[in-house]
N, C-alpha and C. Protein backbone atom coordinates (compact mmCIF):
# COMPACT_ATOMS: atom_id res chain seq x y z
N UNK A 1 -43.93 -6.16 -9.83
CA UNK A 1 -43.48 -5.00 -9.08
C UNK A 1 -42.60 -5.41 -7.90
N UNK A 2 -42.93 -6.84 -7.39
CA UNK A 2 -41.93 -7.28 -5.77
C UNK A 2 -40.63 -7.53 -6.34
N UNK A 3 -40.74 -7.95 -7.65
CA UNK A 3 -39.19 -8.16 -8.37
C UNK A 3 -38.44 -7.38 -8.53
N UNK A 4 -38.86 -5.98 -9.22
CA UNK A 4 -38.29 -4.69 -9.40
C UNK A 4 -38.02 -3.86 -8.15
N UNK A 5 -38.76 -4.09 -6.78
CA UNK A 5 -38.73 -3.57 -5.90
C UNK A 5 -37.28 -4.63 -5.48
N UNK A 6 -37.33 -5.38 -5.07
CA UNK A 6 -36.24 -6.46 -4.42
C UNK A 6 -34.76 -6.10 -5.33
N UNK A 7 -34.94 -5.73 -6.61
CA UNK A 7 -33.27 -5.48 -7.77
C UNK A 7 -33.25 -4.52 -7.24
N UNK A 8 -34.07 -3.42 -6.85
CA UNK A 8 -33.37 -2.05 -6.30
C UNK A 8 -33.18 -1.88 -5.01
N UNK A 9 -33.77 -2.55 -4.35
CA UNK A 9 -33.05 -2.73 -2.78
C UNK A 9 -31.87 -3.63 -2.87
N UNK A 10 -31.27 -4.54 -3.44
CA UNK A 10 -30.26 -5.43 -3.75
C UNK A 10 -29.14 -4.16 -4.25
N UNK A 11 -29.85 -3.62 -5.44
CA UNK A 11 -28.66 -2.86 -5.72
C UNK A 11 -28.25 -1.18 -5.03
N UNK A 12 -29.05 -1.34 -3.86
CA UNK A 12 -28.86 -0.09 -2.62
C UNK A 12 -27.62 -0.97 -1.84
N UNK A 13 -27.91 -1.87 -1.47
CA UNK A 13 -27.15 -3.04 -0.61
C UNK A 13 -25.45 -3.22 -1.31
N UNK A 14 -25.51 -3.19 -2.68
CA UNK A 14 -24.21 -3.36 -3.18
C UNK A 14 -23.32 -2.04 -3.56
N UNK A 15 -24.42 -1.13 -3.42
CA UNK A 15 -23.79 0.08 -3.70
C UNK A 15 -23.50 0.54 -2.42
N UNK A 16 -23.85 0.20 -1.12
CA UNK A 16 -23.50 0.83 0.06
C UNK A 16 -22.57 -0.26 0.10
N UNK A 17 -22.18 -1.34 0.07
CA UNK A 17 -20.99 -2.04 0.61
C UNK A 17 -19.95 -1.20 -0.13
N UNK A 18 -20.07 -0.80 -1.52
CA UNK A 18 -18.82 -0.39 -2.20
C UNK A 18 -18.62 0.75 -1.74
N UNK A 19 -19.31 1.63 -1.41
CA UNK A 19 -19.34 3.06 -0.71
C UNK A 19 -18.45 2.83 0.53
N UNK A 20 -19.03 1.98 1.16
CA UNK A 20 -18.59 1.52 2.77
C UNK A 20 -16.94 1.56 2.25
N UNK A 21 -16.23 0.60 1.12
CA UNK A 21 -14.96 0.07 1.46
C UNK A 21 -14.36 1.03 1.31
N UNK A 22 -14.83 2.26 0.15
CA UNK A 22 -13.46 3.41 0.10
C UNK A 22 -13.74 4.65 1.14
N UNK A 23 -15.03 4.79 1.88
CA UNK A 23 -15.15 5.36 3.31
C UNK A 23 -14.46 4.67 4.31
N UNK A 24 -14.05 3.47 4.49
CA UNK A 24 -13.13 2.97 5.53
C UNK A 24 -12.04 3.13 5.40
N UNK A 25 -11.26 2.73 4.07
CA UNK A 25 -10.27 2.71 3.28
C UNK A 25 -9.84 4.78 4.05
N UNK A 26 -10.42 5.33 3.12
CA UNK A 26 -10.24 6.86 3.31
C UNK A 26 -9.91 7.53 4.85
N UNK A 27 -11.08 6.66 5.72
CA UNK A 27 -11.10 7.02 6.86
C UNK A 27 -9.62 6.65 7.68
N UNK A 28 -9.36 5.16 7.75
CA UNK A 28 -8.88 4.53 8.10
C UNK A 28 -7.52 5.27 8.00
N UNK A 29 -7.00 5.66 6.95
CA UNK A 29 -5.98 6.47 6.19
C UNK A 29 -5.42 8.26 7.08
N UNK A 30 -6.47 8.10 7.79
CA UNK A 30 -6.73 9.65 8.40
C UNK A 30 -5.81 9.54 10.08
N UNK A 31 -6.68 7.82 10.56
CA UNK A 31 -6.50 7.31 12.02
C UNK A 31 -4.73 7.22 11.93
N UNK A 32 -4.35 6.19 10.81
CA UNK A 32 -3.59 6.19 10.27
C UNK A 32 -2.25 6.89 10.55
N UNK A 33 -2.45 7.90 9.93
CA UNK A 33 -1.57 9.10 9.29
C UNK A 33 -1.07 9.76 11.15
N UNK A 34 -1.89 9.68 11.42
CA UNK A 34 -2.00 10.21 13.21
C UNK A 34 -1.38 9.60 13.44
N UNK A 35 -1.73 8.10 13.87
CA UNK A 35 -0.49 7.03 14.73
C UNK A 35 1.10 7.13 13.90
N UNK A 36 1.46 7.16 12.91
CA UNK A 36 2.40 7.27 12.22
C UNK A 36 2.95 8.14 12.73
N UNK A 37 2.46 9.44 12.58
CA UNK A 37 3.33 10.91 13.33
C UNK A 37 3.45 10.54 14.31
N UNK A 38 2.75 10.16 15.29
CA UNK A 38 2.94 10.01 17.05
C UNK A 38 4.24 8.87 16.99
N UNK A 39 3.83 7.82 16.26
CA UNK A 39 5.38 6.67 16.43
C UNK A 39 6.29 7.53 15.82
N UNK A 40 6.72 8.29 14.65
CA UNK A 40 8.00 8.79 14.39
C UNK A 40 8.47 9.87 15.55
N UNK A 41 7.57 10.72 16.06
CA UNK A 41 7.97 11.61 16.94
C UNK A 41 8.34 10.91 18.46
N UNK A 42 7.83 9.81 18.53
CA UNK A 42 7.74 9.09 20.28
C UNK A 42 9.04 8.22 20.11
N UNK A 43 9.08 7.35 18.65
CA UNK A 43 10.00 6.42 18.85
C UNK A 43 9.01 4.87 19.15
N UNK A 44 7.93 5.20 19.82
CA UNK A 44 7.25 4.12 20.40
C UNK A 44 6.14 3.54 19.05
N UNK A 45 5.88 2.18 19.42
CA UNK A 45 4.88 1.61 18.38
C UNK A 45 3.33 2.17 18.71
N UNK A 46 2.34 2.87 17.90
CA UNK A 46 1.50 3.33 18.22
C UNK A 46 0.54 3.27 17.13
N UNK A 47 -0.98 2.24 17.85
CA UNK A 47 -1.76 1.74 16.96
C UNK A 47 -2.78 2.77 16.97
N UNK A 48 -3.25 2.89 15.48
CA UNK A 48 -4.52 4.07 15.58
C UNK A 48 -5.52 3.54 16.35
N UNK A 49 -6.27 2.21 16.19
CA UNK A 49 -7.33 2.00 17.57
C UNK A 49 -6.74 0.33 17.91
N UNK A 50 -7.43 0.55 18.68
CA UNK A 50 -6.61 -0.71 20.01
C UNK A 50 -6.76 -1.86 19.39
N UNK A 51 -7.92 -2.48 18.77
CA UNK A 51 -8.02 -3.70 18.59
C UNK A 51 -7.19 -4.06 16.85
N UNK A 52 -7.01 -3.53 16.32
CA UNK A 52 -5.63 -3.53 15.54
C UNK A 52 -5.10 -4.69 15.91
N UNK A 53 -4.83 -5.47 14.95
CA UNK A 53 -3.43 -6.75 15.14
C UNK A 53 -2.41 -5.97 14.41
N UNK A 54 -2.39 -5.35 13.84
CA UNK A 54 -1.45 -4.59 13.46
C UNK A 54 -0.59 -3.31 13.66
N UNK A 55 0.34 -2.55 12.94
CA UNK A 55 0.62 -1.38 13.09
C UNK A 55 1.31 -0.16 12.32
N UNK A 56 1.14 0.75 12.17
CA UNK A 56 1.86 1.60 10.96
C UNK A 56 3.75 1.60 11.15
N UNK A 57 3.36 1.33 9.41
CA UNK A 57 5.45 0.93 9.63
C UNK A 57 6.00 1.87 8.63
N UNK A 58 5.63 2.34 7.64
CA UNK A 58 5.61 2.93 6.60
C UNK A 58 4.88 4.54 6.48
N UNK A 59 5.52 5.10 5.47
CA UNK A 59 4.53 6.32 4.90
C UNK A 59 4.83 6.08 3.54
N UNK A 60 4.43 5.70 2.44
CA UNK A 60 4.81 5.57 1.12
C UNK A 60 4.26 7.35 0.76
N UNK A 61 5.03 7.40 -0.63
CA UNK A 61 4.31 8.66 -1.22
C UNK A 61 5.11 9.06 -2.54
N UNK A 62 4.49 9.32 -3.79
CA UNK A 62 4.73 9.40 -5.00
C UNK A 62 4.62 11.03 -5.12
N UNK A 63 5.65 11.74 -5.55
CA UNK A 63 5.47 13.22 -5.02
C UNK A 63 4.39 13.76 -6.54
N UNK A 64 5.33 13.03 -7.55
CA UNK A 64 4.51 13.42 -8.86
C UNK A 64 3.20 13.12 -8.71
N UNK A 65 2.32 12.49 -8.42
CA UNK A 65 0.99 12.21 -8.58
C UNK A 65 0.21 12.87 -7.47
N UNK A 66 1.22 12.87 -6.19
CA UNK A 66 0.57 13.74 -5.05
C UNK A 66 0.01 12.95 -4.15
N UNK A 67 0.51 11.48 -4.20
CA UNK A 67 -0.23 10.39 -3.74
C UNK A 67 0.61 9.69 -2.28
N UNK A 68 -0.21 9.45 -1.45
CA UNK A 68 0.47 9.13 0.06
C UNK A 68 -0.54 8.40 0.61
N UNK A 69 -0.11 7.62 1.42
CA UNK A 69 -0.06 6.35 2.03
C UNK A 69 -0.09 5.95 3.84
N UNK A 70 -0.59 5.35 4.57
CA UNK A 70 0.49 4.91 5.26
C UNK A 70 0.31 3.51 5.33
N UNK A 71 1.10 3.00 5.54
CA UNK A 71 1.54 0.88 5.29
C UNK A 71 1.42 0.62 6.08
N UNK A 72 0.64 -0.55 6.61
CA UNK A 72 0.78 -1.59 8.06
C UNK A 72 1.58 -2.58 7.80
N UNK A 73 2.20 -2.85 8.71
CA UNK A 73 3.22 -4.21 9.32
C UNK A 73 2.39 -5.94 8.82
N UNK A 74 2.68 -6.24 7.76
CA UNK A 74 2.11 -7.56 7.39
C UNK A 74 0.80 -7.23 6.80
N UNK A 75 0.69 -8.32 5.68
CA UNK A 75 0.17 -8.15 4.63
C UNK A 75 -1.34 -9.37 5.17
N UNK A 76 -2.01 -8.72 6.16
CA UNK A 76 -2.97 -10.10 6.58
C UNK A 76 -4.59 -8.88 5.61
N UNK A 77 -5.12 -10.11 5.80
CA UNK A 77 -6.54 -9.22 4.91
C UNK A 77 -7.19 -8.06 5.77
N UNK A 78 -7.18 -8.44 7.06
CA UNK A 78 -7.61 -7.05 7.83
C UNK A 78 -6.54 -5.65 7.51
N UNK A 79 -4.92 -5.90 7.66
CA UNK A 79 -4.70 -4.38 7.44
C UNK A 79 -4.79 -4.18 5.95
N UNK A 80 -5.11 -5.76 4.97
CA UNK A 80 -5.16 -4.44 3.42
C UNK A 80 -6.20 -3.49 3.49
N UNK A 81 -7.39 -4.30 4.48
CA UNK A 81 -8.53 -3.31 4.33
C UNK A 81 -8.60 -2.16 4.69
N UNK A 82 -7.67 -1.58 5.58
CA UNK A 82 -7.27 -0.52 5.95
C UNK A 82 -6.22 1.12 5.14
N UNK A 83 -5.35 -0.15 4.58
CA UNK A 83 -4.10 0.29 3.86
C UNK A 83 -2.95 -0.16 3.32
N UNK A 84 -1.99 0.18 2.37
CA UNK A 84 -1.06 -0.84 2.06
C UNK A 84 -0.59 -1.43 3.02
N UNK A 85 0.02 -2.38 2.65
CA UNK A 85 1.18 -2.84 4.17
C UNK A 85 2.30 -4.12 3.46
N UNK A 86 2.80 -3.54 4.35
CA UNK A 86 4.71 -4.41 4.21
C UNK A 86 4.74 -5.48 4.29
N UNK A 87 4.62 -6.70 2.96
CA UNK A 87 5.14 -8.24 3.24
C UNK A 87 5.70 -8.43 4.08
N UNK A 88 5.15 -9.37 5.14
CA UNK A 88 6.05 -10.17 5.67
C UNK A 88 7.52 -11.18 5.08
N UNK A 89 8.18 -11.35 5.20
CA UNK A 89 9.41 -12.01 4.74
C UNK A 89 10.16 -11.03 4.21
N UNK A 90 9.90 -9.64 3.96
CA UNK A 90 10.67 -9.27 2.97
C UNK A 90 11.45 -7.74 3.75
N UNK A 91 12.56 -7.47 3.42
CA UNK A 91 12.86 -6.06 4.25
C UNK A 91 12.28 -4.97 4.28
N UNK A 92 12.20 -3.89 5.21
CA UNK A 92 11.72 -2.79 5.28
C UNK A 92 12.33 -2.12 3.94
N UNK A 93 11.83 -1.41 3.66
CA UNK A 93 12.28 -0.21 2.72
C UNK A 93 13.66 0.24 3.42
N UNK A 94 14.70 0.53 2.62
CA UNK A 94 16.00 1.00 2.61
C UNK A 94 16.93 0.15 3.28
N UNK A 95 16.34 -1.12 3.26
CA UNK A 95 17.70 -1.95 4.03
C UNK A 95 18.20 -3.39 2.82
N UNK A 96 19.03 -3.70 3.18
CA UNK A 96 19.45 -4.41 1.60
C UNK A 96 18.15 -5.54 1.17
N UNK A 97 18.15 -6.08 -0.05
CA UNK A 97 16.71 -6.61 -0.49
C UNK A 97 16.01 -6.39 -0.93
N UNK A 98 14.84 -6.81 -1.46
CA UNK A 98 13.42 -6.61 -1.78
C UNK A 98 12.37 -6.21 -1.21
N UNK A 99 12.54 -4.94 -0.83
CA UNK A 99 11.34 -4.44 0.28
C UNK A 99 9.65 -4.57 -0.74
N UNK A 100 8.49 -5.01 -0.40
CA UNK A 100 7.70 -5.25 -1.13
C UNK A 100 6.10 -5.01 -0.23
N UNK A 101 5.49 -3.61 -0.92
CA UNK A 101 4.53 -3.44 -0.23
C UNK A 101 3.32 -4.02 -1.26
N UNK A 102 1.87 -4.36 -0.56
CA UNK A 102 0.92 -4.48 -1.08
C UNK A 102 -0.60 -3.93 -0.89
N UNK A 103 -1.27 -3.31 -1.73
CA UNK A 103 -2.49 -3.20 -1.56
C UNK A 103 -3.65 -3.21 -2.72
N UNK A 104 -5.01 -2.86 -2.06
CA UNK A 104 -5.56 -3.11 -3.23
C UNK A 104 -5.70 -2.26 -4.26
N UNK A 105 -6.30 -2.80 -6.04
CA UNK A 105 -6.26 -1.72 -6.90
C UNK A 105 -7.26 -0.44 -7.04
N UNK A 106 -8.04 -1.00 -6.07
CA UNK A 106 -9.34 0.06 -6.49
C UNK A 106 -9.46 1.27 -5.15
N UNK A 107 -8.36 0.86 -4.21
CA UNK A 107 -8.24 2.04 -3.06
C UNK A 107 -6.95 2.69 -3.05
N UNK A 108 -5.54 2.46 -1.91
CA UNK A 108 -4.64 2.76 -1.94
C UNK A 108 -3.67 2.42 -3.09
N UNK A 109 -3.75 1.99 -3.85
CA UNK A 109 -2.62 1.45 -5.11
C UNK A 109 -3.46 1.72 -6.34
N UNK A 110 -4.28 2.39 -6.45
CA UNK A 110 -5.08 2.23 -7.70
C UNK A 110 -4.25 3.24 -8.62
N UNK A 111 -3.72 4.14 -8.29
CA UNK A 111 -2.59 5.22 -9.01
C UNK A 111 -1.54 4.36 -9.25
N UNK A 112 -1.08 3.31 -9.04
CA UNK A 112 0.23 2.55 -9.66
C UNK A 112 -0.39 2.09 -11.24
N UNK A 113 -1.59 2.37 -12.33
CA UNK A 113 -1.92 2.23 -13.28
C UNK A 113 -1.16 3.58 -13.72
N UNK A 114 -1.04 4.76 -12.66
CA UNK A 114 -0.54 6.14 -13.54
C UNK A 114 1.07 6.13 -13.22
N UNK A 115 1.94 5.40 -13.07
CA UNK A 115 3.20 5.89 -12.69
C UNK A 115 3.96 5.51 -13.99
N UNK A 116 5.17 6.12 -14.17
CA UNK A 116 6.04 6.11 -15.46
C UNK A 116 7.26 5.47 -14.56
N UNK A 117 7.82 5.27 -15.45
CA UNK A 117 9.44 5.26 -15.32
C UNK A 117 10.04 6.30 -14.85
N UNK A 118 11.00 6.34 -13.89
CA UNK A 118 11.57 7.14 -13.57
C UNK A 118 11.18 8.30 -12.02
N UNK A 119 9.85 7.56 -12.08
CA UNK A 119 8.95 8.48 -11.00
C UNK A 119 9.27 8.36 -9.45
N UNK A 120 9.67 9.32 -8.67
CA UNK A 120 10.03 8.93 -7.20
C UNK A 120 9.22 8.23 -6.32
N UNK A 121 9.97 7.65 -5.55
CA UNK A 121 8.73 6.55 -3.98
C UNK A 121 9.70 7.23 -3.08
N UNK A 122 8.96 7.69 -2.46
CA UNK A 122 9.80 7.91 -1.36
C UNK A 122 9.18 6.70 0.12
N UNK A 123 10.07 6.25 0.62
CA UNK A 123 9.21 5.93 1.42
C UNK A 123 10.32 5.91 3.51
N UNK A 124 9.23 6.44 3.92
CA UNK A 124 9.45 6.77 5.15
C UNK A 124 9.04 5.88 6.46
N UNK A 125 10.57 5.09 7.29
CA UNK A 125 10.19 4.70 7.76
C UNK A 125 9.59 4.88 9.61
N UNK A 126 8.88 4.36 10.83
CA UNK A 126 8.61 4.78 12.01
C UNK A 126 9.76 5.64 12.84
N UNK A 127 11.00 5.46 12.15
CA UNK A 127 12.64 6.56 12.87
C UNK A 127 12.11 7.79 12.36
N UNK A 128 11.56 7.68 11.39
CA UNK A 128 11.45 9.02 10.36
C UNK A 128 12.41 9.15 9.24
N UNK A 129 12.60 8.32 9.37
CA UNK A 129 14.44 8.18 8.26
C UNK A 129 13.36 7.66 6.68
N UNK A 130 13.61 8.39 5.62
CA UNK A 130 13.17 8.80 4.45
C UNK A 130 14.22 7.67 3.36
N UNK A 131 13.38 6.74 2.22
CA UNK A 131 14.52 6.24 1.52
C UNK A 131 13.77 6.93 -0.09
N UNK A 132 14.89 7.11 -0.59
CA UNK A 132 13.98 7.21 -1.82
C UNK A 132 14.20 6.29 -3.22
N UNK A 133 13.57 5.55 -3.95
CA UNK A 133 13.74 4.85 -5.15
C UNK A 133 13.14 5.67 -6.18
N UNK A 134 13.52 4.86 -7.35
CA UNK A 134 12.94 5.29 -8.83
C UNK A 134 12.20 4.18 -9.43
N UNK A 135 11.43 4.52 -10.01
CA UNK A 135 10.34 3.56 -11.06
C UNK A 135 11.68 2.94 -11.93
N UNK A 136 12.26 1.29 -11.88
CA UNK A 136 12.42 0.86 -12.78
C UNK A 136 11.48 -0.05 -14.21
N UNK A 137 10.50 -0.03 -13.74
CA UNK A 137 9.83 -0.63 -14.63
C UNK A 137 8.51 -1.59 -14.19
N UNK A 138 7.60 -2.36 -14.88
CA UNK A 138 6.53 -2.30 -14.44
C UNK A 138 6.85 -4.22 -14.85
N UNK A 139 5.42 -4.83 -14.46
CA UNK A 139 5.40 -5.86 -15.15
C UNK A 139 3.90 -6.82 -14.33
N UNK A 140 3.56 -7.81 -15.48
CA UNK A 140 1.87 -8.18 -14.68
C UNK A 140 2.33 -9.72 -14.39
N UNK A 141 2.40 -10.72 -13.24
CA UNK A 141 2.23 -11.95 -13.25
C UNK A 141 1.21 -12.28 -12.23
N UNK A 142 1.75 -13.89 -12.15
CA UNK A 142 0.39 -14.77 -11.58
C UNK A 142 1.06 -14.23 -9.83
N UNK A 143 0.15 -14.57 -9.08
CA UNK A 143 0.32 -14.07 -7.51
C UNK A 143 1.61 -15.29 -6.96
N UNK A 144 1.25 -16.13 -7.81
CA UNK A 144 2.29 -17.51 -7.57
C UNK A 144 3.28 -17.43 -7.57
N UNK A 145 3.78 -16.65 -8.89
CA UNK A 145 5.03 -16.52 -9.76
C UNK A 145 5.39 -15.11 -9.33
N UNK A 146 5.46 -14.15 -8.78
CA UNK A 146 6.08 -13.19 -9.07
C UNK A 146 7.89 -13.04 -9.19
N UNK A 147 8.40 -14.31 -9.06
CA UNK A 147 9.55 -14.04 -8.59
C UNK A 147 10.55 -12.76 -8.14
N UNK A 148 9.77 -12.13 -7.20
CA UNK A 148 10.56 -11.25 -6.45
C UNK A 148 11.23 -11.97 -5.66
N UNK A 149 12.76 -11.70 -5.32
CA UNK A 149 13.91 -12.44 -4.60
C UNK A 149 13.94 -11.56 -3.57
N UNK A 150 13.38 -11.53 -2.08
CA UNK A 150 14.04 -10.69 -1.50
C UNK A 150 15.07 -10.54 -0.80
N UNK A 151 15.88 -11.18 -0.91
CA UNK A 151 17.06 -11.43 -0.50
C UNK A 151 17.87 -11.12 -1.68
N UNK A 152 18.04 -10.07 -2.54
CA UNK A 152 18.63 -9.71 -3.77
C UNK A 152 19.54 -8.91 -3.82
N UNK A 153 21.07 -9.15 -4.20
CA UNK A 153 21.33 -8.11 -4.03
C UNK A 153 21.16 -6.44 -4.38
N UNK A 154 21.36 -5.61 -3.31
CA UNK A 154 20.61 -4.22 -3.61
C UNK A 154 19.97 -3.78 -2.92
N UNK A 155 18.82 -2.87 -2.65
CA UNK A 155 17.86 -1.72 -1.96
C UNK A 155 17.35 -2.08 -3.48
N UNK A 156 15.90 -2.92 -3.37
CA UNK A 156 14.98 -2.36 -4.45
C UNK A 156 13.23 -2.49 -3.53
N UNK A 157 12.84 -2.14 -4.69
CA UNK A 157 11.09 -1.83 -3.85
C UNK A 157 10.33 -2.61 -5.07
N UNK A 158 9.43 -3.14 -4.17
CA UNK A 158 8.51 -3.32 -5.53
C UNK A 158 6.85 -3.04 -4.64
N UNK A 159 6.25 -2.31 -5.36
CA UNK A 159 4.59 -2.15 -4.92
C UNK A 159 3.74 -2.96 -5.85
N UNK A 160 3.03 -3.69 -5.33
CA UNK A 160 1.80 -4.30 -5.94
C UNK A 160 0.55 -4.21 -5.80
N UNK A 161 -0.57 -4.78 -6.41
CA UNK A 161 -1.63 -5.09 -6.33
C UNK A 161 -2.05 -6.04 -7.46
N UNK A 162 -3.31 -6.42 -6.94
CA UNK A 162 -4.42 -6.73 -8.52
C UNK A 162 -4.49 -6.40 -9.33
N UNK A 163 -4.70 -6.91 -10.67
CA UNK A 163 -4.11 -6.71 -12.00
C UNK A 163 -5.47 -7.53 -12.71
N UNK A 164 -6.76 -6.84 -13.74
CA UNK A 164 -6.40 -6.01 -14.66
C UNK A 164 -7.02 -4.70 -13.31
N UNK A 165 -6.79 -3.48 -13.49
CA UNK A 165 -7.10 -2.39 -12.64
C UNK A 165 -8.66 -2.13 -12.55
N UNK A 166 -9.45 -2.51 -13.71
CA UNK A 166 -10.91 -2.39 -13.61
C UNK A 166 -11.67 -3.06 -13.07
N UNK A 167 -11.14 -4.51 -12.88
CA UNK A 167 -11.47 -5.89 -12.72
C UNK A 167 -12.36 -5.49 -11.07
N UNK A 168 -13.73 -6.85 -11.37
CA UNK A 168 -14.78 -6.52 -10.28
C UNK A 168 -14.63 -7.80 -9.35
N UNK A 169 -13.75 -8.72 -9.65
CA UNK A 169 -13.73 -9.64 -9.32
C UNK A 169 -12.06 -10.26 -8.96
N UNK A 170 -12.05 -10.52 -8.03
CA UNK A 170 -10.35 -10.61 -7.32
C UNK A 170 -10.01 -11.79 -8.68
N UNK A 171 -8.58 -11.61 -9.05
CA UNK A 171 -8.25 -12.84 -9.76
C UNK A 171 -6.50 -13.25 -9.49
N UNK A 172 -5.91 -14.18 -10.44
CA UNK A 172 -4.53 -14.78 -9.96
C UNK A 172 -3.32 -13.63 -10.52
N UNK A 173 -4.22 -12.56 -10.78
CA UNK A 173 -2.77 -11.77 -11.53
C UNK A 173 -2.49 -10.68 -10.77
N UNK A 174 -1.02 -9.99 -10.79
CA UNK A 174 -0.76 -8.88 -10.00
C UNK A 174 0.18 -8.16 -11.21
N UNK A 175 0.26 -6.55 -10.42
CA UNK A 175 0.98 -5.70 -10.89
C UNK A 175 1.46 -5.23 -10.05
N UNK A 176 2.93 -5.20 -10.47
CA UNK A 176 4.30 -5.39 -10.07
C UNK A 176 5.04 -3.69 -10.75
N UNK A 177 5.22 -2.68 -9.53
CA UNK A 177 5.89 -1.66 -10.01
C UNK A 177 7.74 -1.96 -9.38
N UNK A 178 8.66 -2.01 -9.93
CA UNK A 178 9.80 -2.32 -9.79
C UNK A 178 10.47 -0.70 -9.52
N UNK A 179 11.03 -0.94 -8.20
CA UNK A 179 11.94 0.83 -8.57
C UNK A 179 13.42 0.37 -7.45
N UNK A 180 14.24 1.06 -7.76
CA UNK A 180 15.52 0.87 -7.13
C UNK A 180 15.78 1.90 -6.13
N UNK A 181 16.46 1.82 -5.02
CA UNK A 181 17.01 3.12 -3.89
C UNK A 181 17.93 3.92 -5.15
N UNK A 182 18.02 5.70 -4.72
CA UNK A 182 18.33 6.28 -5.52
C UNK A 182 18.93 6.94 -4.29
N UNK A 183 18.38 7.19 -2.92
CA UNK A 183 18.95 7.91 -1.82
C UNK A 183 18.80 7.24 -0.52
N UNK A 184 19.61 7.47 0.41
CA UNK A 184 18.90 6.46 1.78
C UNK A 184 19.30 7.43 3.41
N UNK A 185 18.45 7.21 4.21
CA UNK A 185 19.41 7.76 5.00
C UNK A 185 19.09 9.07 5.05
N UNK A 186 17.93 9.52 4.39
CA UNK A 186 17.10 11.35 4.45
C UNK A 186 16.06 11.04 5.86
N UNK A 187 16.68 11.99 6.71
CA UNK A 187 16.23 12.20 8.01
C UNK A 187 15.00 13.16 7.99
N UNK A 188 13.63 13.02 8.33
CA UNK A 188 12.41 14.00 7.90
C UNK A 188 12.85 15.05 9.07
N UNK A 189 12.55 16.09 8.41
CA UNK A 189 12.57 17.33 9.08
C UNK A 189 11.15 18.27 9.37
N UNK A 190 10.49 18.12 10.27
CA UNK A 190 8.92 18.92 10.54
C UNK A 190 9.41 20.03 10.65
């Protein structure tokens, strides 16, 4: 009976950590969304809570799926836990290059298993200035290899995460959504 008692307190323990990550994830997304509006409307950099090493740079959002975002500035393990966020090395969205956001599959990116070809990103940066791309195509490699160039010529985007999408256990593969600028230079209007 101490055995059966101990597997179900173990598995209270693993089910509240997993609970915990998409309640932070969710939450986090809310604090988020706030500092974002306040930096596009101020102009100024503005962190949802203070101790943040980071900061919102982005609003991603897929209109077809209904799916939105907001991205932190560098891709360190504290802001994935929060929300996507913008490789370092690589350009912002709408400026020439490989702009390349990342997060994980089972919170903010878990809908890049539902996107097609052809599907809009819009993504919006702290000016408020709006770029928009199209889904060119998809593709799965090692985290090693992705050969994204960002220095390429062009405005392209690529969003990633972990790859296979069910997977319980982090591994060396990613998925790679490829989409190109289609518009640049859309000023948001509240």
């Amino acid at each position: 009976m101490l055995v059966v008692g101990g597997l179900f307190c173990a598995g209270l323990v693993l089910a509240g950590q997993g609970a915990w990550i998409h309640a932070k994830a969710f939450l986090a997304q809310i604090l988020l969304d706030r500092a974002f509006d306040q930096s596009v409307a101020s102009g100024a950099i503005v962190k949802p809570w203070s101790w943040l090493d980071t900061y919102p740079a982005a609003r991603i959002e897929v209109p077809r799926l209904g799916k939105s975002a907001v991205a932190l500035e560098g891709a360190s393990g504290q802001a994935l836990a929060f929300g996507p966020a913008h490789v370092a090395g690589t350009p912002a969205a709408g400026e020439e290059g490989t702009a390349v956001y990342a997060a994980h599959r089972d919170t903010h990116f878990a809908f890049l298993s539902e996107m097609r070809l052809g599907d809009e990103i819009k993504i919006t940066n702290r000016e408020g200035i709006t770029a928009r791309y199209r889904v060119t195509g998809h593709d799965i490699r090692r985290w090693d290899g992705s050969g994204i160039d960002p220095v390429a010529p062009g405005r392209h985007l690529v969003l990633a995460t972990c790859w296979p999408f069910n997977a319980v256990a982090s591994g060396p593969l990613r998925y790679l959504v490829y989409a190109e600028m289609v518009q640049e230079g859309m000023r948001k209007i509240d």
